[in-house]
Protein backbone atom coordinates (compact mmCIF):
# COMPACT_ATOMS: atom_id res chain seq x y z
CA UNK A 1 35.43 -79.94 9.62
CA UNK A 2 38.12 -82.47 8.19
CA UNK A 3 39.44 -84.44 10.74
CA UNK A 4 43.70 -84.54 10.43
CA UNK A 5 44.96 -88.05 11.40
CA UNK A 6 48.52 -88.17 12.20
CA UNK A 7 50.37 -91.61 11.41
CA UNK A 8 53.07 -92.84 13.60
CA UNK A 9 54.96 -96.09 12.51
CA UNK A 10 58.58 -96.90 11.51
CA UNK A 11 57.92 -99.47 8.83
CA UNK A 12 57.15 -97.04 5.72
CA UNK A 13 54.51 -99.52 4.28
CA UNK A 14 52.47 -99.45 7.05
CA UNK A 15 52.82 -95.44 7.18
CA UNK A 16 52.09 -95.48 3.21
CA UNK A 17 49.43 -98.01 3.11
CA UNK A 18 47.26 -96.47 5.98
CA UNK A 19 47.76 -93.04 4.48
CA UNK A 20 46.36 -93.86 1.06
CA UNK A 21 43.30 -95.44 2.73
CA UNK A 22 42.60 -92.26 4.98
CA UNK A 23 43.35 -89.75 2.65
CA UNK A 24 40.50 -92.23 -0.39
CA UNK A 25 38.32 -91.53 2.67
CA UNK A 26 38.47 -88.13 2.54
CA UNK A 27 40.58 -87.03 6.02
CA UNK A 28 43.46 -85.36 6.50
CA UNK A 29 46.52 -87.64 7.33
CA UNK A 30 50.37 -87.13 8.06
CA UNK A 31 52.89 -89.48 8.87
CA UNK A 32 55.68 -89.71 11.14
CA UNK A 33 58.90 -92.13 11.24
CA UNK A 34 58.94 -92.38 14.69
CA UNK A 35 58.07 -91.41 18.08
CA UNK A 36 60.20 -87.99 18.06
CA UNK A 37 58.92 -86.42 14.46
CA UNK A 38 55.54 -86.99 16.11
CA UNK A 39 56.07 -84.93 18.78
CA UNK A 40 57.51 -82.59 16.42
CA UNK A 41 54.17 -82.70 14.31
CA UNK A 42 51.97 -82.27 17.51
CA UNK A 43 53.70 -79.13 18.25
CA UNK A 44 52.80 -77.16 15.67
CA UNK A 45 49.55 -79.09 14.21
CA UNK A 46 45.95 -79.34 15.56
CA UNK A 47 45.83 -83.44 15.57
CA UNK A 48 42.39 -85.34 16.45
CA UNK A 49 43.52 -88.93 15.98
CA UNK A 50 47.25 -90.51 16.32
CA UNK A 51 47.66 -93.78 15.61
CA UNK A 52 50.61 -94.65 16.63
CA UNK A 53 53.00 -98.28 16.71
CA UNK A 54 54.17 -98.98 20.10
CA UNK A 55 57.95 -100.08 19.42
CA UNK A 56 59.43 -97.37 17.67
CA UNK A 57 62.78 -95.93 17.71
CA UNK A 58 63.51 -92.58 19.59
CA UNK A 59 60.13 -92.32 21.20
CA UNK A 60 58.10 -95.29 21.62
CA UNK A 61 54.36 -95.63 21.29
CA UNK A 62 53.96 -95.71 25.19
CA UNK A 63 55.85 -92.35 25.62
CA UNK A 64 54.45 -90.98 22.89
CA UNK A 65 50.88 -91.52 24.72
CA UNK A 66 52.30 -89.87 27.50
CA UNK A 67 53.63 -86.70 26.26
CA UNK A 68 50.57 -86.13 23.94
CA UNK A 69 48.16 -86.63 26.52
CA UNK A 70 50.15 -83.46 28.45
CA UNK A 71 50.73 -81.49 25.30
CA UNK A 72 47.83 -81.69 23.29
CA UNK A 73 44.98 -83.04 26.05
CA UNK A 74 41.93 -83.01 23.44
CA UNK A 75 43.70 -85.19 20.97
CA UNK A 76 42.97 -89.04 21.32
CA UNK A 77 45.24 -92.06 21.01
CA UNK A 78 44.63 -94.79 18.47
CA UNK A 79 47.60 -97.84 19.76
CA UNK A 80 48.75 -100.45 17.30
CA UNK A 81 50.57 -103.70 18.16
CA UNK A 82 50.76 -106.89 16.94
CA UNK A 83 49.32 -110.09 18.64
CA UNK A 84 52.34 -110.86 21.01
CA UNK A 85 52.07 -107.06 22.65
CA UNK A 86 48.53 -107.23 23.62
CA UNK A 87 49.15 -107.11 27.36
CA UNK A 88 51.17 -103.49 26.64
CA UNK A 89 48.00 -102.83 24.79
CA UNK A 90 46.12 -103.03 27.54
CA UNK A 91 48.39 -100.94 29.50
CA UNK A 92 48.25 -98.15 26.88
CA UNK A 93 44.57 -98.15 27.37
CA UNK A 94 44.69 -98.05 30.96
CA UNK A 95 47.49 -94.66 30.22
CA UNK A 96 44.93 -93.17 28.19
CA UNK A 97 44.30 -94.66 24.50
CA UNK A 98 41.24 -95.08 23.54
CA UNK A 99 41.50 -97.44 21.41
CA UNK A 100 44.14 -100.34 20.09
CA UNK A 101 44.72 -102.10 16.36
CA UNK A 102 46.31 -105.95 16.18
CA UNK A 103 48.95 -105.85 13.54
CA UNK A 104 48.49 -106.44 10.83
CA UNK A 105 45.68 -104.10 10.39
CA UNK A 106 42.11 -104.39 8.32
CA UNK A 107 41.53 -100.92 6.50
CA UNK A 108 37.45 -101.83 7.06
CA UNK A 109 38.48 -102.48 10.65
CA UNK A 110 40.38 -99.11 11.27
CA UNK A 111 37.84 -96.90 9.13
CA UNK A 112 34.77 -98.08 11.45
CA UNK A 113 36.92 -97.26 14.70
CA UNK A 114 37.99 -93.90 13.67
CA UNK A 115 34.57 -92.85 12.54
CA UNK A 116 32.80 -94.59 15.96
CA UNK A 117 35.81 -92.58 17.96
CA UNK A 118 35.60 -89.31 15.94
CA UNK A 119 32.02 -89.37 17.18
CA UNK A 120 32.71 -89.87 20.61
CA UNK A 121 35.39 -87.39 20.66
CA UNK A 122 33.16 -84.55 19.23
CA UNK A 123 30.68 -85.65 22.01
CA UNK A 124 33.40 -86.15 25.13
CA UNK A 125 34.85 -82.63 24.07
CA UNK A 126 31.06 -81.27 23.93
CA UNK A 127 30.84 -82.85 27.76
CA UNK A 128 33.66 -81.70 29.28
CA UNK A 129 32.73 -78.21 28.22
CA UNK A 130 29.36 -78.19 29.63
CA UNK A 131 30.27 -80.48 32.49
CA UNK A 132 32.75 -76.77 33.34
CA UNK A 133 30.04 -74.71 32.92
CA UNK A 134 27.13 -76.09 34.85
CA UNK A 135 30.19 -76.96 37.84
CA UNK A 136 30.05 -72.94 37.97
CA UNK A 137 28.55 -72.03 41.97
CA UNK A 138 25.23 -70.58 41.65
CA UNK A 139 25.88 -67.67 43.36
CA UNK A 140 28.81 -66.63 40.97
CA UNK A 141 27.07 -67.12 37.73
CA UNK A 142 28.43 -64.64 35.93
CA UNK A 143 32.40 -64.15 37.90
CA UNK A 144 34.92 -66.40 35.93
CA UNK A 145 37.97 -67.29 37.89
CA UNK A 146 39.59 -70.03 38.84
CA UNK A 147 42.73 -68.48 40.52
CA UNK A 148 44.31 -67.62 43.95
CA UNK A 149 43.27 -63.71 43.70
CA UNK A 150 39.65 -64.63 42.80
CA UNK A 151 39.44 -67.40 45.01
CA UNK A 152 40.35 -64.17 47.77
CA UNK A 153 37.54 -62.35 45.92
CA UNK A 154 35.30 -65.29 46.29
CA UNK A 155 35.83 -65.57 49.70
CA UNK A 156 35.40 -62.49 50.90
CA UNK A 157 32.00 -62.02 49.21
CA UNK A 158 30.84 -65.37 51.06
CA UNK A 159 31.74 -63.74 54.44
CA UNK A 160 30.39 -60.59 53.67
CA UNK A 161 27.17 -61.13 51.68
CA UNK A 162 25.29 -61.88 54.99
CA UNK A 163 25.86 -59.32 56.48
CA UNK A 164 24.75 -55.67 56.26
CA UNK A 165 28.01 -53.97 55.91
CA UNK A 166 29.16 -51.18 53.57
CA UNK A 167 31.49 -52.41 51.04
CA UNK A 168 34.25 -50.75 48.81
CA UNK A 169 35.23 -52.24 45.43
CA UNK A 170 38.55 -51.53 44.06
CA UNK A 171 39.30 -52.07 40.42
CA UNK A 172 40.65 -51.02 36.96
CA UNK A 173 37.84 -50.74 34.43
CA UNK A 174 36.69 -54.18 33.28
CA UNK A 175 37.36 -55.95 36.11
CA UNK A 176 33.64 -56.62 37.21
CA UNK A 177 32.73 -54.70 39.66
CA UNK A 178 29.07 -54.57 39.56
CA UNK A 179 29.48 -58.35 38.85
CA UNK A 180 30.78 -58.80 42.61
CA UNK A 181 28.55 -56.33 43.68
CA UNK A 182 25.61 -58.11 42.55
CA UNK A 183 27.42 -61.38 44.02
CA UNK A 184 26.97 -59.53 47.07
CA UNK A 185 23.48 -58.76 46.96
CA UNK A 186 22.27 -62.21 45.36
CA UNK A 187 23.72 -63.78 48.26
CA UNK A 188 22.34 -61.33 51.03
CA UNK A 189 19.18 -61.26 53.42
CA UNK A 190 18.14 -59.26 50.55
CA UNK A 191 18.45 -61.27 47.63
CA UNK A 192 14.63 -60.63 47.16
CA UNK A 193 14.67 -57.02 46.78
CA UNK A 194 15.85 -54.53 43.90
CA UNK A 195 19.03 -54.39 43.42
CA UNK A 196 20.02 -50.80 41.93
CA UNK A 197 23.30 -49.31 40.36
CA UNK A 198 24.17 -45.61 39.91
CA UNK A 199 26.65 -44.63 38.26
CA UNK A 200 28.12 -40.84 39.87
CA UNK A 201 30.35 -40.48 37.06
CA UNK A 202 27.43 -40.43 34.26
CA UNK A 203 25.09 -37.87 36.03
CA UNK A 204 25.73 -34.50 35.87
CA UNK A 205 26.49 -32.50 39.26
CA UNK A 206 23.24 -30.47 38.72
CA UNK A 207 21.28 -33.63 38.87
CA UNK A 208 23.00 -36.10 41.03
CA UNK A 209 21.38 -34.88 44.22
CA UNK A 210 17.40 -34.95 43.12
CA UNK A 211 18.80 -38.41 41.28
CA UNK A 212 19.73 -39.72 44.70
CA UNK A 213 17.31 -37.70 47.01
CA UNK A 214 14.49 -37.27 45.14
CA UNK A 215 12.87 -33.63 45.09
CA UNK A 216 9.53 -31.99 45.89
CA UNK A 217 7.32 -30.06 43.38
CA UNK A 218 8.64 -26.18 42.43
CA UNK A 219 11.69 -26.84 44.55
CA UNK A 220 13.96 -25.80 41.25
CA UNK A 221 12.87 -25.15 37.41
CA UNK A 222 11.58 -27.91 35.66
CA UNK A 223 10.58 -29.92 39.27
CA UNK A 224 6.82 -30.13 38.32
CA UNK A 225 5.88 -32.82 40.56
CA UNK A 226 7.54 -34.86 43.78
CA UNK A 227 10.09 -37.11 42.38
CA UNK A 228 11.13 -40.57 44.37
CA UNK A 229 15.02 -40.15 44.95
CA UNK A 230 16.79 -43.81 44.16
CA UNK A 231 17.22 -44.07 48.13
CA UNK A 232 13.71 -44.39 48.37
CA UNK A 233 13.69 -46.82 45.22
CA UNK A 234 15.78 -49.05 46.35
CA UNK A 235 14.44 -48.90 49.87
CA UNK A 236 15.09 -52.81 51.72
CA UNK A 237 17.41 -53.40 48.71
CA UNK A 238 21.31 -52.68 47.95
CA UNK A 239 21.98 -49.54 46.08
CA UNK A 240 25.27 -50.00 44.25
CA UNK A 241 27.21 -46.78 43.74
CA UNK A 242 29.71 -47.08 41.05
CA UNK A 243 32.17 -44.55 40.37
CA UNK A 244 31.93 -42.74 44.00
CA UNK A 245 35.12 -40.77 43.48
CA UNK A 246 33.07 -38.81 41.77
CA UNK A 247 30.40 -37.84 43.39
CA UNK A 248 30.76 -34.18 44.18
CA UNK A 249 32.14 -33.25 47.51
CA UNK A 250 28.83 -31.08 48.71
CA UNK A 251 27.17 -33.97 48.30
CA UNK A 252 29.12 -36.25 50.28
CA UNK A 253 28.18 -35.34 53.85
CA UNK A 254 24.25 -35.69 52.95
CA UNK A 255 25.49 -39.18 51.66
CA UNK A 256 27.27 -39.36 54.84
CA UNK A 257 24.15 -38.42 57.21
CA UNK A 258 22.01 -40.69 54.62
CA UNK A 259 23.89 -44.05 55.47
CA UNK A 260 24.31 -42.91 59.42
CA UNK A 261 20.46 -41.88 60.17
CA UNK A 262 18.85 -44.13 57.41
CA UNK A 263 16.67 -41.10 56.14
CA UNK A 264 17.37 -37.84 54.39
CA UNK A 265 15.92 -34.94 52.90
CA UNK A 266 14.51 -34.48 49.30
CA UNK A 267 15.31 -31.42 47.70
CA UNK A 268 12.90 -28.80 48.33
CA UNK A 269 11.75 -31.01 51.20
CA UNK A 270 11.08 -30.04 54.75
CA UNK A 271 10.27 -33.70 56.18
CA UNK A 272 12.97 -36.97 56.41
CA UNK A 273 12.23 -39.91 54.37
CA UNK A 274 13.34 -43.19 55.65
CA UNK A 275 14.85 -45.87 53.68
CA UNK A 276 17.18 -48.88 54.83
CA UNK A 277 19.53 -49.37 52.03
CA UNK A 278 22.84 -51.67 51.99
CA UNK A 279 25.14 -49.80 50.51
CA UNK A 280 28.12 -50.65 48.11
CA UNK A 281 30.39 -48.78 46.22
CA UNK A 282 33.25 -49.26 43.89
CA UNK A 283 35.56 -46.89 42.18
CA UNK A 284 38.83 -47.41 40.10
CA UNK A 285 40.85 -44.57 41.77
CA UNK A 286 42.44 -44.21 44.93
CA UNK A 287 40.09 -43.17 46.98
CA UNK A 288 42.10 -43.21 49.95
CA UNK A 289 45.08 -40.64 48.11
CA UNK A 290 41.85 -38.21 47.37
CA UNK A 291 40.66 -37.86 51.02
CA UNK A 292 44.39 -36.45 51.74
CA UNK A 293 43.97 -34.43 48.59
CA UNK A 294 40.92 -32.75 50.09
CA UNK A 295 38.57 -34.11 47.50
CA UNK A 296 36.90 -36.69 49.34
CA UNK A 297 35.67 -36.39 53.29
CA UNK A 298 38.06 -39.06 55.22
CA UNK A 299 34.57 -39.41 57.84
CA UNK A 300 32.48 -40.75 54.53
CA UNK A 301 35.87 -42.79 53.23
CA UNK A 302 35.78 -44.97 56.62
CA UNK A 303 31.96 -45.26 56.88
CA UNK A 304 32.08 -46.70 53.36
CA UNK A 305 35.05 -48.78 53.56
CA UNK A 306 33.85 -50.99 56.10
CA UNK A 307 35.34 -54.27 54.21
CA UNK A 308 37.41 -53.40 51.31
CA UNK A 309 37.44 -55.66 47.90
CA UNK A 310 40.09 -55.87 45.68
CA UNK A 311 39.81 -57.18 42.42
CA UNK A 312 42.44 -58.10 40.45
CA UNK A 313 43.24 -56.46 36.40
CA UNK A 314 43.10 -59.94 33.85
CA UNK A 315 47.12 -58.93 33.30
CA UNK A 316 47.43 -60.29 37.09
CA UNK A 317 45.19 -63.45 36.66
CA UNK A 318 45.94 -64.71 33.15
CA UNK A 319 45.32 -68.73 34.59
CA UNK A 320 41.60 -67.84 34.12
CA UNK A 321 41.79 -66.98 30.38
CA UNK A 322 40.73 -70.22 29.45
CA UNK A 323 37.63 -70.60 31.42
CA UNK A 324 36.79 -66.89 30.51
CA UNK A 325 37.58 -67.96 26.85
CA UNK A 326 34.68 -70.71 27.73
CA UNK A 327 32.32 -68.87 29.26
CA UNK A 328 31.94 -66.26 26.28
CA UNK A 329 32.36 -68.54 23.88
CA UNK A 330 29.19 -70.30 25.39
CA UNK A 331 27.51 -67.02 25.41
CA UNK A 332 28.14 -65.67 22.23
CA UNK A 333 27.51 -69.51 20.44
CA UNK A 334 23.91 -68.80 22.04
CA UNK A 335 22.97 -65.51 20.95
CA UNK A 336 24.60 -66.09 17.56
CA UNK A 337 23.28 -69.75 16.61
CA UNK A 338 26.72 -70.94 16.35
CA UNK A 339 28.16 -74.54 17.17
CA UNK A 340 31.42 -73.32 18.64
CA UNK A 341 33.77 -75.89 21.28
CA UNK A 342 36.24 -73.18 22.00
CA UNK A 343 39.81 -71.93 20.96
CA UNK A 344 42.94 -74.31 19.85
CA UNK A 345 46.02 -74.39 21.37
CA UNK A 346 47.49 -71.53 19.25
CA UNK A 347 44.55 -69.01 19.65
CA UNK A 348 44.67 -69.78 23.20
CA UNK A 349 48.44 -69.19 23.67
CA UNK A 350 47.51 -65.68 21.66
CA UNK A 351 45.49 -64.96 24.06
CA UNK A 352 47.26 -65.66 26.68
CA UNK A 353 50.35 -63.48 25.80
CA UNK A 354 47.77 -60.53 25.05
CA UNK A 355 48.50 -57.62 26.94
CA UNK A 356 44.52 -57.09 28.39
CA UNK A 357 44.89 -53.13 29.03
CA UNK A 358 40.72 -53.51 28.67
CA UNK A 359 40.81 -56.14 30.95
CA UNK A 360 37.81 -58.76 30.74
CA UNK A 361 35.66 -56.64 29.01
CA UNK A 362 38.17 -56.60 26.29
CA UNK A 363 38.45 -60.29 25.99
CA UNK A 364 34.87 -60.50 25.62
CA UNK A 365 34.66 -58.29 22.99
CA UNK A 366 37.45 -60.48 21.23
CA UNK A 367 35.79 -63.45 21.46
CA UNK A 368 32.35 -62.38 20.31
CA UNK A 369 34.43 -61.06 17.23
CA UNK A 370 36.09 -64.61 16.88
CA UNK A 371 32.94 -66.08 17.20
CA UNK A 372 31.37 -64.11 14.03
CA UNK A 373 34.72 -65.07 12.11
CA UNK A 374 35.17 -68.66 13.19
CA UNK A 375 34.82 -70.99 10.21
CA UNK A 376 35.76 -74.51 12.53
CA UNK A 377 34.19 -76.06 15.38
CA UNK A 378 37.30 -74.14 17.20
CA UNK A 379 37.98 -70.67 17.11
CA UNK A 380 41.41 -69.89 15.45
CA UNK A 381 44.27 -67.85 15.46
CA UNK A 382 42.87 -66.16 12.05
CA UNK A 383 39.71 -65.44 13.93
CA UNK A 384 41.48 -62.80 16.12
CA UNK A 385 41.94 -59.48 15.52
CA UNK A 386 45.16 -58.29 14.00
CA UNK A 387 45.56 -56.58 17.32
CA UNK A 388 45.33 -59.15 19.35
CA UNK A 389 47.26 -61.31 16.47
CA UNK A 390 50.27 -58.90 15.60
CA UNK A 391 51.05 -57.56 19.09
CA UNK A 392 50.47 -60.55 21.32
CA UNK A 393 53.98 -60.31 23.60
CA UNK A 394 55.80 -63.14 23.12
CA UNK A 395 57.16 -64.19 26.63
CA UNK A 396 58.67 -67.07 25.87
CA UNK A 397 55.99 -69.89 27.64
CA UNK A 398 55.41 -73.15 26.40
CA UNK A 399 53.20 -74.21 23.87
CA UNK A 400 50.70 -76.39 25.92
CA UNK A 401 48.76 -74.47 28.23
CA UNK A 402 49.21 -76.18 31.47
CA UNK A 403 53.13 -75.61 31.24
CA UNK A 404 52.29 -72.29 29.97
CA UNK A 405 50.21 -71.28 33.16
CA UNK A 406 52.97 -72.78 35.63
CA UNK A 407 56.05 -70.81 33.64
CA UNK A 408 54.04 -67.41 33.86
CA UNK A 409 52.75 -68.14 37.76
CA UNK A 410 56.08 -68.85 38.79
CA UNK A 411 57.37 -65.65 36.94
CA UNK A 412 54.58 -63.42 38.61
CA UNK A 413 55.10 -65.00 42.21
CA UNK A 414 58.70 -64.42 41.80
CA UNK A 415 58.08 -60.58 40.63
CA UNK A 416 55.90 -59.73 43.37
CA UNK A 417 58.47 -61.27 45.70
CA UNK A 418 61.79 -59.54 44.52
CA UNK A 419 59.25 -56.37 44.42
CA UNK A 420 58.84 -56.68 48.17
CA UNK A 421 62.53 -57.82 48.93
CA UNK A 422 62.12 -61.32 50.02
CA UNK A 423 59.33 -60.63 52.63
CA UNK A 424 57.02 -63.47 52.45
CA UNK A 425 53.61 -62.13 54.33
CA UNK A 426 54.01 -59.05 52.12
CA UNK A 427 54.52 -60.69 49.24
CA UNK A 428 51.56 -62.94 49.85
CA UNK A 429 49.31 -60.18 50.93
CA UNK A 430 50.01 -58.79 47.43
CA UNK A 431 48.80 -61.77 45.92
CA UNK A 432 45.77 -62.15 47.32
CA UNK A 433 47.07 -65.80 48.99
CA UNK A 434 47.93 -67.22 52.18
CA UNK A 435 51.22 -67.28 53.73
CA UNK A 436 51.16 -70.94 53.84
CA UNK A 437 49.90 -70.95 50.25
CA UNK A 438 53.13 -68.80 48.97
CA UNK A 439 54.98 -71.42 50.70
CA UNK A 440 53.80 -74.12 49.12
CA UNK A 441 53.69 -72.72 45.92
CA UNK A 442 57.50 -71.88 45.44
CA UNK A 443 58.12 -75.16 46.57
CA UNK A 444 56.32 -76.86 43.75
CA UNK A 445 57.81 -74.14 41.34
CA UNK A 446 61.09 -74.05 42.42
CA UNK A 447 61.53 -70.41 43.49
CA UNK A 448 64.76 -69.48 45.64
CA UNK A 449 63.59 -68.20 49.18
CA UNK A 450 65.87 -65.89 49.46
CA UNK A 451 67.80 -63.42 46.95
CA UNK A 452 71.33 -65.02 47.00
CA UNK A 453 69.30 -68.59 46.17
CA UNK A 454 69.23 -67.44 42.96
């Protein structure tokens, strides 16, 4: 990939001169007048190098460090000054440059830097990207999510995991529920034994019983020997019941009697079997709203609701985008062969304005398509899908991500809080935070306390 230089001086010769020397070198260079039409340039181009001048009109070098290093983090700062300025040299480098030029320049001098930096930068960026990763907690391998309603998630599965309580897992599809289920197990007194997942919605109502049960020999057509139900199979383990909303209601008192007394009865059978299973279960309806519907026994509701998870859809977490964005990149770069650092600035503000009806299992699938396309060490706005390209929703946030993740958590936190009419511990019940936490955060983002504060 062609590095893209950009040049900021306000004496044209110097601008000229170090262009022509770049561009004989074979990388890509543009130039800027002064301080301002840099900034200008940085906004809508992916820059690896500036060099800039420190005394320029406008913008000077020094600010110029400063609101690059906040708008476009992963590009590096090249200072140049002449041999009366070294001092502010010095303090550029202690800002965040990596490297300063004593006017007037040597074209040897300045190609040697930029190669020796260019190096560094593909290996810092390489760093900081596995330096995430491996930070991940062991127990979470496979949950991304860095923000207030995961950080709920997280702790709730750390107080619960120990324990040999029932659990019930609310979310839309794609949200990772067998992910926190096996969170659950992994960190459980019976990490060491099979963990098992059934889904009730993918076996047919015929089946589901001898599935869970087991059955005995001649106890129906087609039983022509004893079959182990998955109770039995997953006997000192955790058997993960996705989907229970739709387990059929005959069924649910034997489930009932099978979590009470810790044995049931095959099909067929005439004798108990005993088997001490945790049990978890997840569904994406309210399962609540069926028991008064009839459809689902309010005794079985409360014996598996014992601690209740939550998780959020991606729509309400967007701040962990990014590390999701680096997580599949990771995995896709590994299955694939590819050499791929991530997403720019563009792609990732694309993504970020995506509305995620799929949730995370959507994103995935986008990325392991980007990854296929890619052509650059970064994924690119081209390397989306024209879905994901043509009807990203355009809300409006800034262009660098930081600033784009405070705009849309101070618009969420202030939806959620008109929603619920000003009430604070509602409000931060709904989002998954402490009260103190809601507190603190509309005081950093400015958000009026009250309705006539607007």
């Amino acid at each position: 990939m062609i590095a893209k230089i950009l040049i900021a001086d306000d004496e044209k010769a110097i601008r000229d001169s170090l262009k022509m020397v770049l561009d004989d070198e074979g990388y890509s260079t543009l130039t800027a007048g002064d301080g301002e039409e840099a900034l200008e340039i940085l906004q809508t181009e992916e820059i690896d190098i500036v060099i800039s001048d420190i005394k320029m009109p406008k913008v000077d070098g020094m600010e110029l460090l400063e609101k690059t290093s906040k708008l476009s983090p992963n590009t590096f700062f090249i200072i140049m000054t002449a041999y009366a300025s070294v001092k502010t040299a010095i303090d550029a480098l202690r800002n965040g440059a990596y490297d300063y030029l004593i006017k007037p320049v040597e074209f040897d001098d300045v190609i040697i830097r930029l190669k020796r930096l260019l190096d560094y930068r593909k290996l810092a960026l390489e760093n900081k990207i596995l330096r995430q990763r491996v930070g991940n907690d062991a127990g979470f391998q496979n949950i991304i999510g860095k923000s207030e309603p995961m950080k709920r998630v997280f702790d709730l599965v750390n107080q619960v995991a120990p324990t040999n309580s029932n659990v019930l897992i609310y979310g839309k599809s794609g949200t990772g529920k067998e992910l926190i289920a096996k969170a659950i197990h992994n960190n459980s007194k019976r990490s060491d034994k099979i963990f098992l997942p059934v889904n009730c919605g993918a076996i047919s109502e015929n089946l589901i019983e001898s599935e869970l049960f087991g059955h005995k020999k001649g106890s129906f057509t087609g039983a022509t020997e004893d079959k182990l139900g998955l109770f039995k199979v997953a006997d000192g383990g955790t058997l993960f019941l996705d989907e229970i909303g739709d387990l059929p209601f005959n069924l649910q008192v034997k489930l009932l009697r099978a979590i009470e007394d810790k044995e049931f009865l095959p099909v067929g059978g005439t004798k108990t079997v005993k088997s001490d299973v945790r049990i978890i279960v997840a569904t994406n309806v309210d399962l609540y709203e069926k028991t008064q519907q009839g459809e689902f026994r309010e005794d079985l509701y409360y014996r598996l609701n014992v601690v209740e998870i939550n998780l959020p859809p991606l729509n309400e977490r967007k701040e962990d985008i990014p590390v999701l964005v680096e997580h599949f990149v990771e995995k896709f770069c590994n299955e694939m062969g590819r050499k791929i650092l991530g997403a720019d600035n563009e792609t990732m503000k694309a993504l970020m304005s995506h509305n995620w009806q799929g949730g995370v299992r959507e994103l995935e699938n986008s990325i392991e398509r980007a990854v296929i396309f890619a052509k650059n060490e970064f994924i690119t706005i081209n390397d989306l899908s024209e879905n994901i390209r043509g009807k990203a929703v355009d809300h409006g946030y800034p262009d660098t991500l930081k600033d784009a993740l405070r705009s849309f958590e101070k618009e969420h936190i202030l939806k959620i809080i008109k929603k619920f009419e000003y009430n604070k511990e509602d409000a931060a019940k709904a989002l998954s935070i402490g009260l103190s936490s809601l507190y603190r955060k509309m005081e950093e983002l400015n958000i009026p306390t009250k309705a006539q504060d607007e």
